[in-house]
PDB file of N, CA and C in Angstrom:
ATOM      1  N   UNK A   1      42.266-136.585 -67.571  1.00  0.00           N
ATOM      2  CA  UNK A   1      43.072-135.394 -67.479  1.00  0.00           C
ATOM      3  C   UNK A   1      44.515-135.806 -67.182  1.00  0.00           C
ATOM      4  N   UNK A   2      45.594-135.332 -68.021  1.00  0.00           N
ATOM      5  CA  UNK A   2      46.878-135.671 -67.713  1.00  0.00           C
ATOM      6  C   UNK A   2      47.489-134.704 -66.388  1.00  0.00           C
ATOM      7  N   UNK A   3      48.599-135.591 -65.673  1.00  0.00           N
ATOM      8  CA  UNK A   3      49.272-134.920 -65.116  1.00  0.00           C
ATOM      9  C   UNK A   3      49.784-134.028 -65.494  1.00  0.00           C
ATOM     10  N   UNK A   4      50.366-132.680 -64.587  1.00  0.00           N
ATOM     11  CA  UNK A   4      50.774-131.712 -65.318  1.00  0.00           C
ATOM     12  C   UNK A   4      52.461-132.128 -65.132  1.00  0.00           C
ATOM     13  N   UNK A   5      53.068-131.362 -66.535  1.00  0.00           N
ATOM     14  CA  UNK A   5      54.610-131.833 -66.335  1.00  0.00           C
ATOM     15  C   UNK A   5      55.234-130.816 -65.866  1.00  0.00           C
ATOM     16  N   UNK A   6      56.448-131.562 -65.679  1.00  0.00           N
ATOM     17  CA  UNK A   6      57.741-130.640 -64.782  1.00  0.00           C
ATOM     18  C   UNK A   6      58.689-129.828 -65.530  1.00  0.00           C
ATOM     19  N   UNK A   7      59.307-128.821 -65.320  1.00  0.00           N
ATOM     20  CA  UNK A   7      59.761-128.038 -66.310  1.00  0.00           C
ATOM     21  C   UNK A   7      61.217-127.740 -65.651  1.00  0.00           C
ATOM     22  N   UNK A   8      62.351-127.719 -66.572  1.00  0.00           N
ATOM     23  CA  UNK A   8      63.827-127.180 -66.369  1.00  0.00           C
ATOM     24  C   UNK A   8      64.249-126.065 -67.047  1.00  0.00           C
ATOM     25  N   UNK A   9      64.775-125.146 -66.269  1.00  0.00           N
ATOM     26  CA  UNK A   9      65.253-123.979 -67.209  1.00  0.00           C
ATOM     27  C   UNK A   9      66.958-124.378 -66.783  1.00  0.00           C
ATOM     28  N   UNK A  10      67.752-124.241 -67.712  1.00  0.00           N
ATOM     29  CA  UNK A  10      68.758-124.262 -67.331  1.00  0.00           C
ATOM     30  C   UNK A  10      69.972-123.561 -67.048  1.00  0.00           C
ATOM     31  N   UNK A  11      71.224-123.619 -66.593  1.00  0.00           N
ATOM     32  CA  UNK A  11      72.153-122.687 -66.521  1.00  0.00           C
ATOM     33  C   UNK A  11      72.519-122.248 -68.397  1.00  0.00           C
ATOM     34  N   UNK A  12      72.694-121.018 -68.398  1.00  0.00           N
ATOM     35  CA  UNK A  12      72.841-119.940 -69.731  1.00  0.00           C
ATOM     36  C   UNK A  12      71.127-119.873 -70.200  1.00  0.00           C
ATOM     37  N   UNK A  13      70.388-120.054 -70.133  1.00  0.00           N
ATOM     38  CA  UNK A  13      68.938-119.715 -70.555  1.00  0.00           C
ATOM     39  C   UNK A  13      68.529-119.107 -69.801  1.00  0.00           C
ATOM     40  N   UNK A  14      67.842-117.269 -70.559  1.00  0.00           N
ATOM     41  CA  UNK A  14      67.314-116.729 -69.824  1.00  0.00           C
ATOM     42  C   UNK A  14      65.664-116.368 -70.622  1.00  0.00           C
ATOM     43  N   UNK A  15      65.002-116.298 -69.903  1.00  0.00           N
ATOM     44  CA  UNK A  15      63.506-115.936 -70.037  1.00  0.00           C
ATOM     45  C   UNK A  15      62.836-114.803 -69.355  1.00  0.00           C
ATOM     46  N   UNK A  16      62.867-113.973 -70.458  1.00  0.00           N
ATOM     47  CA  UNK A  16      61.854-112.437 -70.061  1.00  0.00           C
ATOM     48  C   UNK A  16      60.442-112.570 -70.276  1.00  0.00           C
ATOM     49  N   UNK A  17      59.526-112.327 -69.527  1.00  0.00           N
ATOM     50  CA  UNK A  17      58.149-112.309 -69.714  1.00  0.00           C
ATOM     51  C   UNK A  17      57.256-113.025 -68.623  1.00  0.00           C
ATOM     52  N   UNK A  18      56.325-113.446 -68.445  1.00  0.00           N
ATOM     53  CA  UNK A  18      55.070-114.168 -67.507  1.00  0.00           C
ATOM     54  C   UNK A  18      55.322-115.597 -67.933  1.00  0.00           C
ATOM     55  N   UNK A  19      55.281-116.154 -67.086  1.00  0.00           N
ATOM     56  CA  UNK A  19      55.509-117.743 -66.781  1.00  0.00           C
ATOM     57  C   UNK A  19      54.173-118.576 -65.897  1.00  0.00           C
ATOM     58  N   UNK A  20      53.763-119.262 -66.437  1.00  0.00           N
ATOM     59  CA  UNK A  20      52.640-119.796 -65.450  1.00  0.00           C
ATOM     60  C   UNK A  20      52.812-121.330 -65.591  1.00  0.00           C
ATOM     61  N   UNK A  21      52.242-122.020 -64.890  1.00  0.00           N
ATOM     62  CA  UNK A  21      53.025-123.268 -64.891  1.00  0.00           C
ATOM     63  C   UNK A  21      52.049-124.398 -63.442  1.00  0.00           C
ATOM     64  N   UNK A  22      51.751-125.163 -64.089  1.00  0.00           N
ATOM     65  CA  UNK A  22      50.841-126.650 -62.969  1.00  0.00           C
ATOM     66  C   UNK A  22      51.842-127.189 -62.360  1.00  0.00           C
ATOM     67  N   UNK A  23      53.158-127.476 -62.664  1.00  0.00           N
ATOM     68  CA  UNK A  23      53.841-128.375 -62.559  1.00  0.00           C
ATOM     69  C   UNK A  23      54.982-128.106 -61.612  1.00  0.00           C
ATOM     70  N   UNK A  24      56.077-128.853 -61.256  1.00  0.00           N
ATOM     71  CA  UNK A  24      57.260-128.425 -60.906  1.00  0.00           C
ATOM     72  C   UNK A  24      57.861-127.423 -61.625  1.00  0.00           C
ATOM     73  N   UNK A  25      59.026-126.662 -61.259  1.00  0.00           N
ATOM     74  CA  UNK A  25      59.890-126.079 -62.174  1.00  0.00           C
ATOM     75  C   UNK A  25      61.189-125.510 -61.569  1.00  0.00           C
ATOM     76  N   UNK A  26      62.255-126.081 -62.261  1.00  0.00           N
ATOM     77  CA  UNK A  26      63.483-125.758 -61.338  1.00  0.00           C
ATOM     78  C   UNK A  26      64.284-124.916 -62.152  1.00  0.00           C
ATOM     79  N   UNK A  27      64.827-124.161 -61.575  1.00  0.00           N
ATOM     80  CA  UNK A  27      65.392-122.883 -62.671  1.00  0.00           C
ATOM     81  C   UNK A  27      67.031-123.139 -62.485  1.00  0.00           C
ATOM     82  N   UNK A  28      67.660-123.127 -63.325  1.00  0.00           N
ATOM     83  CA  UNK A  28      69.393-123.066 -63.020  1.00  0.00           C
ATOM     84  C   UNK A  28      69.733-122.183 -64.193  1.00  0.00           C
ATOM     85  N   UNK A  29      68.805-121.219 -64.950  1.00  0.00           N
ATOM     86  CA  UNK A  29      69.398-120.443 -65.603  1.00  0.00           C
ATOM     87  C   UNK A  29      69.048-118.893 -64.921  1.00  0.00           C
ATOM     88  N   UNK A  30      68.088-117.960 -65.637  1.00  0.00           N
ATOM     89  CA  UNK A  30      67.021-116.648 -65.548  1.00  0.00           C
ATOM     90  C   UNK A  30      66.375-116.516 -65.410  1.00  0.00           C
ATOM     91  N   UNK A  31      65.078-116.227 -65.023  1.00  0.00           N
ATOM     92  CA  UNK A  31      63.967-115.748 -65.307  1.00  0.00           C
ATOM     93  C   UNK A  31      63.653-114.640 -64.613  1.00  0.00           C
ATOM     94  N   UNK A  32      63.220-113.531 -65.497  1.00  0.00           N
ATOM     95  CA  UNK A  32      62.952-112.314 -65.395  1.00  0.00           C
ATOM     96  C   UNK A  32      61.253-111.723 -65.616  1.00  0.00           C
ATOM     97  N   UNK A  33      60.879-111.684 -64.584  1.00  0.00           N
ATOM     98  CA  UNK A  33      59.194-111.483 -64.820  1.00  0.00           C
ATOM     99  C   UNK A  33      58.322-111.915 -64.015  1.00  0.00           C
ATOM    100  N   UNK A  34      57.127-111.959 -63.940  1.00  0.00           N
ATOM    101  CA  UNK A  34      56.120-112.725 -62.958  1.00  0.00           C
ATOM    102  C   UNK A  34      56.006-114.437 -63.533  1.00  0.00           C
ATOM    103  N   UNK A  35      56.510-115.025 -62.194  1.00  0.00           N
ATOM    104  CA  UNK A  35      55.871-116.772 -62.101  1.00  0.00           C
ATOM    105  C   UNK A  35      54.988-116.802 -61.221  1.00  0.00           C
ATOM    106  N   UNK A  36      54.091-117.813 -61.889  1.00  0.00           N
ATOM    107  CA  UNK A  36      52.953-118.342 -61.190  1.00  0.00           C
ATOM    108  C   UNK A  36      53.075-120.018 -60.998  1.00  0.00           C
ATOM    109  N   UNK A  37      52.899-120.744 -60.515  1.00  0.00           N
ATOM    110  CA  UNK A  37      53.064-122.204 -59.865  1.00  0.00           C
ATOM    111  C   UNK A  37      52.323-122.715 -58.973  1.00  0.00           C
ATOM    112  N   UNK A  38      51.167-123.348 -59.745  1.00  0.00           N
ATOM    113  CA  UNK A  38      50.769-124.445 -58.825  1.00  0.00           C
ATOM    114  C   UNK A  38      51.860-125.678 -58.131  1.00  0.00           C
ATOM    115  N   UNK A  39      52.992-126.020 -58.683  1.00  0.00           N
ATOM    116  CA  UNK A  39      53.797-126.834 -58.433  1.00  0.00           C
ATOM    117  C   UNK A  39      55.149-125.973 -57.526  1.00  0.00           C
ATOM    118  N   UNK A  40      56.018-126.917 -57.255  1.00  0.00           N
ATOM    119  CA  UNK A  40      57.303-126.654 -56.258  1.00  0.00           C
ATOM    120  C   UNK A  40      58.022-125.956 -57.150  1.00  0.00           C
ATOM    121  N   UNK A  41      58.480-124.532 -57.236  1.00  0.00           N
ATOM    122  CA  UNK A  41      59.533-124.102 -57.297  1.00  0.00           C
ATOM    123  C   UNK A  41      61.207-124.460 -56.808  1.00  0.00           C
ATOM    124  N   UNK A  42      61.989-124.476 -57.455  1.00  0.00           N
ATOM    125  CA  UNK A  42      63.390-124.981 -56.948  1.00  0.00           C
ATOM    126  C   UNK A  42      64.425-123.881 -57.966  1.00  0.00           C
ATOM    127  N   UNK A  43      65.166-122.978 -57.193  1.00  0.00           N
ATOM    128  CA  UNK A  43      65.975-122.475 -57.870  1.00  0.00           C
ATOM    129  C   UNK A  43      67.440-122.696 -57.054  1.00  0.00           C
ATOM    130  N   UNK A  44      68.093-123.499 -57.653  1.00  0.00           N
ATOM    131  CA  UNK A  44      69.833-123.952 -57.948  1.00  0.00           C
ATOM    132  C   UNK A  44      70.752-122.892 -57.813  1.00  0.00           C
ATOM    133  N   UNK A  45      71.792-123.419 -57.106  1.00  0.00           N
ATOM    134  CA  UNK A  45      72.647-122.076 -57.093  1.00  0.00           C
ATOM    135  C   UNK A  45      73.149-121.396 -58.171  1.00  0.00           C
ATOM    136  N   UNK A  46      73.106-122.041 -59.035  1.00  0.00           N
ATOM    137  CA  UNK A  46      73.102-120.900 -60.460  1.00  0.00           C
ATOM    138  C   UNK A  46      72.170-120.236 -60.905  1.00  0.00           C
ATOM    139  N   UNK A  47      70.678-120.291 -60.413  1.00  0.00           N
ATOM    140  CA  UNK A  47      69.796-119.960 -60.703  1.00  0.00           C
ATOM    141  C   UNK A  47      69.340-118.625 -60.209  1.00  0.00           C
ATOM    142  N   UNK A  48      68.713-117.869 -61.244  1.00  0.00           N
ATOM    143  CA  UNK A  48      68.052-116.453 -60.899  1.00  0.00           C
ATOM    144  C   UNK A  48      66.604-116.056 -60.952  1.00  0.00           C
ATOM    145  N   UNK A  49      65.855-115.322 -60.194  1.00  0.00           N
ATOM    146  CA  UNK A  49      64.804-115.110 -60.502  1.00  0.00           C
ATOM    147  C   UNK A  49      64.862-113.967 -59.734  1.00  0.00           C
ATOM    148  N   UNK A  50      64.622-112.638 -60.846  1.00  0.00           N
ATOM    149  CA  UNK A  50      64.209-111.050 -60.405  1.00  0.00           C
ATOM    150  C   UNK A  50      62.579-110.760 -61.191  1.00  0.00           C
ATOM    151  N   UNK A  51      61.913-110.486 -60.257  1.00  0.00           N
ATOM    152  CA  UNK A  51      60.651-110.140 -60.874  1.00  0.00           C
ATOM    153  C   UNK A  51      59.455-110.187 -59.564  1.00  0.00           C
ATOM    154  N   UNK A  52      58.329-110.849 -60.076  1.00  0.00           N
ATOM    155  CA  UNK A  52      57.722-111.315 -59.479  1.00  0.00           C
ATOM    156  C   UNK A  52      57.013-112.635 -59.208  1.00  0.00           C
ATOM    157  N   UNK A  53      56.943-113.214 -57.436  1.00  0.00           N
ATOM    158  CA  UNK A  53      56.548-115.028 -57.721  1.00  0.00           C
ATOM    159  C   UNK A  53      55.453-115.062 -56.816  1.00  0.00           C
ATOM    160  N   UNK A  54      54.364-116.183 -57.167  1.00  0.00           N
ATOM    161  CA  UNK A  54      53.257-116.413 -56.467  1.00  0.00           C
ATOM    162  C   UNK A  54      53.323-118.868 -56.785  1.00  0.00           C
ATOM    163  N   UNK A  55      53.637-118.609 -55.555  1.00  0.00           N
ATOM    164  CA  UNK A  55      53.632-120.445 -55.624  1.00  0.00           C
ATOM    165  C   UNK A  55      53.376-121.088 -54.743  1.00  0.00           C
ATOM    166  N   UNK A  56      53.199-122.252 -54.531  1.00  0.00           N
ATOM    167  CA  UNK A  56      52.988-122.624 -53.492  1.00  0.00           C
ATOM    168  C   UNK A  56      53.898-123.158 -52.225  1.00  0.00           C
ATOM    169  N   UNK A  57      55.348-123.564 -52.871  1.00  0.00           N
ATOM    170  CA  UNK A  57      56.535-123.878 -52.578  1.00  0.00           C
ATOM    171  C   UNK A  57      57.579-123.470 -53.204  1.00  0.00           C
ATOM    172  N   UNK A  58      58.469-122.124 -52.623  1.00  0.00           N
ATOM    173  CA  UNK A  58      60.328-122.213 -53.113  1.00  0.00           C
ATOM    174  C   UNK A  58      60.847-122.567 -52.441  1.00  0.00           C
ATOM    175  N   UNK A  59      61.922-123.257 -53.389  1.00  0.00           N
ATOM    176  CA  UNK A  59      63.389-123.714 -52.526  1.00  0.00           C
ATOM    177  C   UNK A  59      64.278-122.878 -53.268  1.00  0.00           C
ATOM    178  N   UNK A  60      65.452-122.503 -52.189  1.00  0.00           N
ATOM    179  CA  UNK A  60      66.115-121.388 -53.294  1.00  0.00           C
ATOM    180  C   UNK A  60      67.496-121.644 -52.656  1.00  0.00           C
ATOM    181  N   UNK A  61      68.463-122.155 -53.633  1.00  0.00           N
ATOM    182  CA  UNK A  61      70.181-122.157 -53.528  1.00  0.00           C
ATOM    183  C   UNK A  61      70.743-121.289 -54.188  1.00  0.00           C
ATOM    184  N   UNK A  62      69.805-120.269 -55.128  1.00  0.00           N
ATOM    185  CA  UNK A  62      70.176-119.524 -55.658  1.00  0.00           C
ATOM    186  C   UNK A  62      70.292-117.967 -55.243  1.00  0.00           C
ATOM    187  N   UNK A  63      69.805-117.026 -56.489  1.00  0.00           N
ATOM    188  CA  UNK A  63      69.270-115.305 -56.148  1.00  0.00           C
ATOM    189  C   UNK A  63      68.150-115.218 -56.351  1.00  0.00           C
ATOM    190  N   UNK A  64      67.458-115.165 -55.557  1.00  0.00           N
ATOM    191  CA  UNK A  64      65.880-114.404 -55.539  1.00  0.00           C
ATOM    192  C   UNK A  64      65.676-112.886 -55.100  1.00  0.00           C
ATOM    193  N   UNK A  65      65.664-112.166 -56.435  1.00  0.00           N
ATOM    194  CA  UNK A  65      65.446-110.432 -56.490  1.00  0.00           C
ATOM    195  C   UNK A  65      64.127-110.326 -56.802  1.00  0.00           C
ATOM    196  N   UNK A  66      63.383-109.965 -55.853  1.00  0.00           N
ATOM    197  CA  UNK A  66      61.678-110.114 -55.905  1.00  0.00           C
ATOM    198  C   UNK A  66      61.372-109.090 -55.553  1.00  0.00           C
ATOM    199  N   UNK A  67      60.258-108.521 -56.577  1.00  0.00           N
ATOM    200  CA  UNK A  67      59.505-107.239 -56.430  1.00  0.00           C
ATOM    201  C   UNK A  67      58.412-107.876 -55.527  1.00  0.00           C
ATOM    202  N   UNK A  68      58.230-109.139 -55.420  1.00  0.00           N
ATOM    203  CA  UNK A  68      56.990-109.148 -54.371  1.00  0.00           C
ATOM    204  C   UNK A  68      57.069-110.981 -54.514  1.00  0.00           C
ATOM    205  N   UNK A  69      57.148-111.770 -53.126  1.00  0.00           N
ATOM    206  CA  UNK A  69      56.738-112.949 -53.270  1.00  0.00           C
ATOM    207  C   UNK A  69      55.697-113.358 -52.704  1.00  0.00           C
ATOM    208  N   UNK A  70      54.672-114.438 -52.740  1.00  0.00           N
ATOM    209  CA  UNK A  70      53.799-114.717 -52.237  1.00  0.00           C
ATOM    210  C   UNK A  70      53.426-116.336 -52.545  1.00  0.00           C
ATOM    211  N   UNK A  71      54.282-117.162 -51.063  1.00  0.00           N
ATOM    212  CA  UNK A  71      54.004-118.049 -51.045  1.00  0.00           C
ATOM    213  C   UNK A  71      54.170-118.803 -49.862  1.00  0.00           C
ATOM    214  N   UNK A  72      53.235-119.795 -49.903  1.00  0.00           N
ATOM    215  CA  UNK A  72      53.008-120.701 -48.660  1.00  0.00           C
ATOM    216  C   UNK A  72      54.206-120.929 -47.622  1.00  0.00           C
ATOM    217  N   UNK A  73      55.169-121.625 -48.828  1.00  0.00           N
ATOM    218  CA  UNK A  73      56.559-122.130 -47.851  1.00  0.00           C
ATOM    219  C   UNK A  73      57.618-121.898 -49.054  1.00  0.00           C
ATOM    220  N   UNK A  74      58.702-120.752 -47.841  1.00  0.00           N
ATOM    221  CA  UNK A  74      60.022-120.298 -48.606  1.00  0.00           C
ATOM    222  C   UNK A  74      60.868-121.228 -48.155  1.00  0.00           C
ATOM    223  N   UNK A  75      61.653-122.144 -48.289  1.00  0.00           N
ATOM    224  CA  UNK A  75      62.919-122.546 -48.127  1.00  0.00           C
ATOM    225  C   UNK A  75      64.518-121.900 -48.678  1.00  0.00           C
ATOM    226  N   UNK A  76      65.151-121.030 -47.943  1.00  0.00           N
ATOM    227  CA  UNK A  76      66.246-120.891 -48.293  1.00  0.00           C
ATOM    228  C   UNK A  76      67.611-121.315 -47.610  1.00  0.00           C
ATOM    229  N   UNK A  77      68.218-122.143 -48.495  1.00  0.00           N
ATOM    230  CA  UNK A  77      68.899-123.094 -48.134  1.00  0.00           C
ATOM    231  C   UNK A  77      70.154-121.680 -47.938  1.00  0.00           C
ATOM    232  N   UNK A  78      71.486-122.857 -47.312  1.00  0.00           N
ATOM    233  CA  UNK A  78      72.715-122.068 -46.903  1.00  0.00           C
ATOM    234  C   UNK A  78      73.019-120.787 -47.792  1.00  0.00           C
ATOM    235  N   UNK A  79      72.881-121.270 -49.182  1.00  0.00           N
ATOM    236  CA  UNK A  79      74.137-120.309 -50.345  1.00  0.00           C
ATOM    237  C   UNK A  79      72.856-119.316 -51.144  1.00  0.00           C
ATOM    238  N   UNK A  80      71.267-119.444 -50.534  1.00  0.00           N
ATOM    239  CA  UNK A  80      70.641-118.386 -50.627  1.00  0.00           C
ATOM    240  C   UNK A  80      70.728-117.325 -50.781  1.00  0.00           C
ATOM    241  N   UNK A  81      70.662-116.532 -52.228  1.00  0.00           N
ATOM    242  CA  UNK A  81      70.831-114.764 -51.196  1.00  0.00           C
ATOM    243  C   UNK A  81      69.422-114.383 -51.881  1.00  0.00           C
ATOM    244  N   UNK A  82      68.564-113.693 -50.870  1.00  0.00           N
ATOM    245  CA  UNK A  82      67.104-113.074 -51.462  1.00  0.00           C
ATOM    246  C   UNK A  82      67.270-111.613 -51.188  1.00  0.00           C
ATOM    247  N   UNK A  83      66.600-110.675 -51.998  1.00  0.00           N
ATOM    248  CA  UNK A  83      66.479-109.505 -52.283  1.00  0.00           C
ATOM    249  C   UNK A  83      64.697-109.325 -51.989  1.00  0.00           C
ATOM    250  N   UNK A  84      64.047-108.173 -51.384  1.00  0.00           N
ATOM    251  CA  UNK A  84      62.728-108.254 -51.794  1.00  0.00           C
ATOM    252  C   UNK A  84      61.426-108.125 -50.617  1.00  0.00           C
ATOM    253  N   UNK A  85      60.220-108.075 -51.198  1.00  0.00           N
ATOM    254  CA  UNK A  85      59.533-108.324 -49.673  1.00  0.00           C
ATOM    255  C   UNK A  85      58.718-109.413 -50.271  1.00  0.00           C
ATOM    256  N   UNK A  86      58.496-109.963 -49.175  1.00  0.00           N
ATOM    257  CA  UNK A  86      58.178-111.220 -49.450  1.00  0.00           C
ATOM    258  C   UNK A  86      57.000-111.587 -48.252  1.00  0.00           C
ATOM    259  N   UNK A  87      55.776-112.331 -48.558  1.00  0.00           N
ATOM    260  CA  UNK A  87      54.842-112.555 -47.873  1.00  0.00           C
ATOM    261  C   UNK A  87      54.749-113.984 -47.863  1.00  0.00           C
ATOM    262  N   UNK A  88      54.741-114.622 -46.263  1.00  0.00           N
ATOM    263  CA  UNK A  88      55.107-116.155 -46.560  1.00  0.00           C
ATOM    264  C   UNK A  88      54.284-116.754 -45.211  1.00  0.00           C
ATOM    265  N   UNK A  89      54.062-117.936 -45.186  1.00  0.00           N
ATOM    266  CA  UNK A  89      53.258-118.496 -44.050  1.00  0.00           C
ATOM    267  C   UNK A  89      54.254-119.388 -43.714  1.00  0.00           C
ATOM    268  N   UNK A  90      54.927-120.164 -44.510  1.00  0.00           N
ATOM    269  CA  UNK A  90      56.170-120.812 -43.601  1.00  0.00           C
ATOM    270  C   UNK A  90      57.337-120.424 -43.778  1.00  0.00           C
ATOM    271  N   UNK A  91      58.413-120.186 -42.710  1.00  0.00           N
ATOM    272  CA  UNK A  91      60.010-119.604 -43.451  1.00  0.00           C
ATOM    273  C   UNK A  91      60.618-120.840 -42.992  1.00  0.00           C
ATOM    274  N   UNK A  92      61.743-121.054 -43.626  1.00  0.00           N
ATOM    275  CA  UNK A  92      62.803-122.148 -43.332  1.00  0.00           C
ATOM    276  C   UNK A  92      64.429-121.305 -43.766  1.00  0.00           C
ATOM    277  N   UNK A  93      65.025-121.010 -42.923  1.00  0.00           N
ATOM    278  CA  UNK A  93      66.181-120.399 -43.257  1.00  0.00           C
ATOM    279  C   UNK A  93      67.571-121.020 -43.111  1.00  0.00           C
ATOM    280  N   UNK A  94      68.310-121.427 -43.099  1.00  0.00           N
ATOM    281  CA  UNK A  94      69.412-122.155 -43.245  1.00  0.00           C
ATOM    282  C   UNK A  94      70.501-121.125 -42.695  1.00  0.00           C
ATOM    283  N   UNK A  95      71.246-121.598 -41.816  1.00  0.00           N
ATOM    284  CA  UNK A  95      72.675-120.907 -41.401  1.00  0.00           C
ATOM    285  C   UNK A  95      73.501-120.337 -42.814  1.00  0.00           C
ATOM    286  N   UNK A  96      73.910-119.558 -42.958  1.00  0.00           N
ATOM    287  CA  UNK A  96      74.785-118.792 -44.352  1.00  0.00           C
ATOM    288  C   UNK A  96      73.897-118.161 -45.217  1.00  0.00           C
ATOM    289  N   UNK A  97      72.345-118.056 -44.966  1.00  0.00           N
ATOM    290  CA  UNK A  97      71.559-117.671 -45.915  1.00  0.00           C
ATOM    291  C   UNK A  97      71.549-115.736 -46.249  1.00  0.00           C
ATOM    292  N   UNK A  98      71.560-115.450 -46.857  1.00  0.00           N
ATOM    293  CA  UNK A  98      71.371-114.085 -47.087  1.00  0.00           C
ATOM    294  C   UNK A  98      70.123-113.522 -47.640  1.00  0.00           C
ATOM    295  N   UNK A  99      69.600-112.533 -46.714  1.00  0.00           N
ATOM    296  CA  UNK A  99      68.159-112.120 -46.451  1.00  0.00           C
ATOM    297  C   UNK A  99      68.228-110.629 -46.275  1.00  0.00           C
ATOM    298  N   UNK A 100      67.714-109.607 -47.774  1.00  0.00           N
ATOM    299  CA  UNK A 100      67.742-108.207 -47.339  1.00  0.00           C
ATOM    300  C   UNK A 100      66.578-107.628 -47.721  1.00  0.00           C
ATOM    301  N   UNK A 101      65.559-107.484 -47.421  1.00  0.00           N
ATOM    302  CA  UNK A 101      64.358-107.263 -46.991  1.00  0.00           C
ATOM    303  C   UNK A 101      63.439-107.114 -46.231  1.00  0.00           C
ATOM    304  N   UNK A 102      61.833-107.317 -46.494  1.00  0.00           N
ATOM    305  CA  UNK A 102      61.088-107.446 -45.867  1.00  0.00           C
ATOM    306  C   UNK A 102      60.273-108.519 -45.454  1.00  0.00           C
ATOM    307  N   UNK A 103      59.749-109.271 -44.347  1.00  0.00           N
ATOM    308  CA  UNK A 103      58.927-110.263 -44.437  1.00  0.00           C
ATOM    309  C   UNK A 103      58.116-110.536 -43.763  1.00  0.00           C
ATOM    310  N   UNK A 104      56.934-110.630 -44.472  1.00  0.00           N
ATOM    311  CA  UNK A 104      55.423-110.450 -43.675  1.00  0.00           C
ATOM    312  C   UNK A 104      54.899-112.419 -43.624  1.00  0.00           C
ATOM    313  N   UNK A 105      54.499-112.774 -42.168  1.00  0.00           N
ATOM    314  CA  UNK A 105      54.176-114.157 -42.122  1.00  0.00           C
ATOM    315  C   UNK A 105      52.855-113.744 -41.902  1.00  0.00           C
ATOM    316  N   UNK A 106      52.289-114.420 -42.567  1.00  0.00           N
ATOM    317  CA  UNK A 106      50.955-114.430 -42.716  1.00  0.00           C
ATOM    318  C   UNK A 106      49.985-115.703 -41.799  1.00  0.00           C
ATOM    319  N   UNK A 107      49.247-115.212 -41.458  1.00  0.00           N
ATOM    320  CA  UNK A 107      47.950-116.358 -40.684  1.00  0.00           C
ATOM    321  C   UNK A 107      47.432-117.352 -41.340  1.00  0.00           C
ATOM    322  N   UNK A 108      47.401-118.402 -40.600  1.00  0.00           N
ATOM    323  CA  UNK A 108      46.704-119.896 -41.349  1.00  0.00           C
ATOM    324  C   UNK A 108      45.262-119.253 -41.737  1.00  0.00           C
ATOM    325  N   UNK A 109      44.439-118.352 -41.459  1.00  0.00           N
ATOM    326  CA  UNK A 109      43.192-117.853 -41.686  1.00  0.00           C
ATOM    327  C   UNK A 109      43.115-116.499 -42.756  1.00  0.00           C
TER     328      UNK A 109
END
């Protein structure tokens, strides 16, 4: 069985629709819709994601406008801004981050 590969979206590329994905995937362009990720999410400060995400890891320098997130561990670094409610078991927030929502931490059980 091969490893699963890593995926780049880049700054000016945008993508409407369902995204599912084994692998890494770092966004520096759009994406508009539900992601799914077994692998680390990473969205760049140019990077967007409005929709909906279920992963196991974001890192976000970017905009995260989320109709609903659901994942293990959010990292939002300084130049963060998130929109959304969001259900998370680990938060990591960074001084300068921007946070306007809701957020439910969830139990190791």
């Amino acid at each position: 069985m091969s490893e699963a590969e890593n995926c780049y979206i880049s700054n000016g590329t945008i993508i409407k629709g369902n995204i599912t994905s084994k692998g890494d995937l770092r966004v520096d362009g759009r994406i508009e819709g539900k992601l799914n990720t077994d692998g680390k999410l990473i969205v760049g400060q140019l990077g967007t994601v409005d929709g909906e995400l279920n992963t196991n890891y974001t890192e976000v320098d970017g905009i995260l406008d989320i109709k609903k997130i659901d994942t293990i561990t959010l990292k939002l670094n300084a130049s963060a801004k998130l929109t959304g409610e969001i259900e998370v078991r680990n938060l990591i927030v960074e001084s300068g981050a921007k946070v306007n929502g809701t957020i439910t931490m969830k139990g190791q059980g």
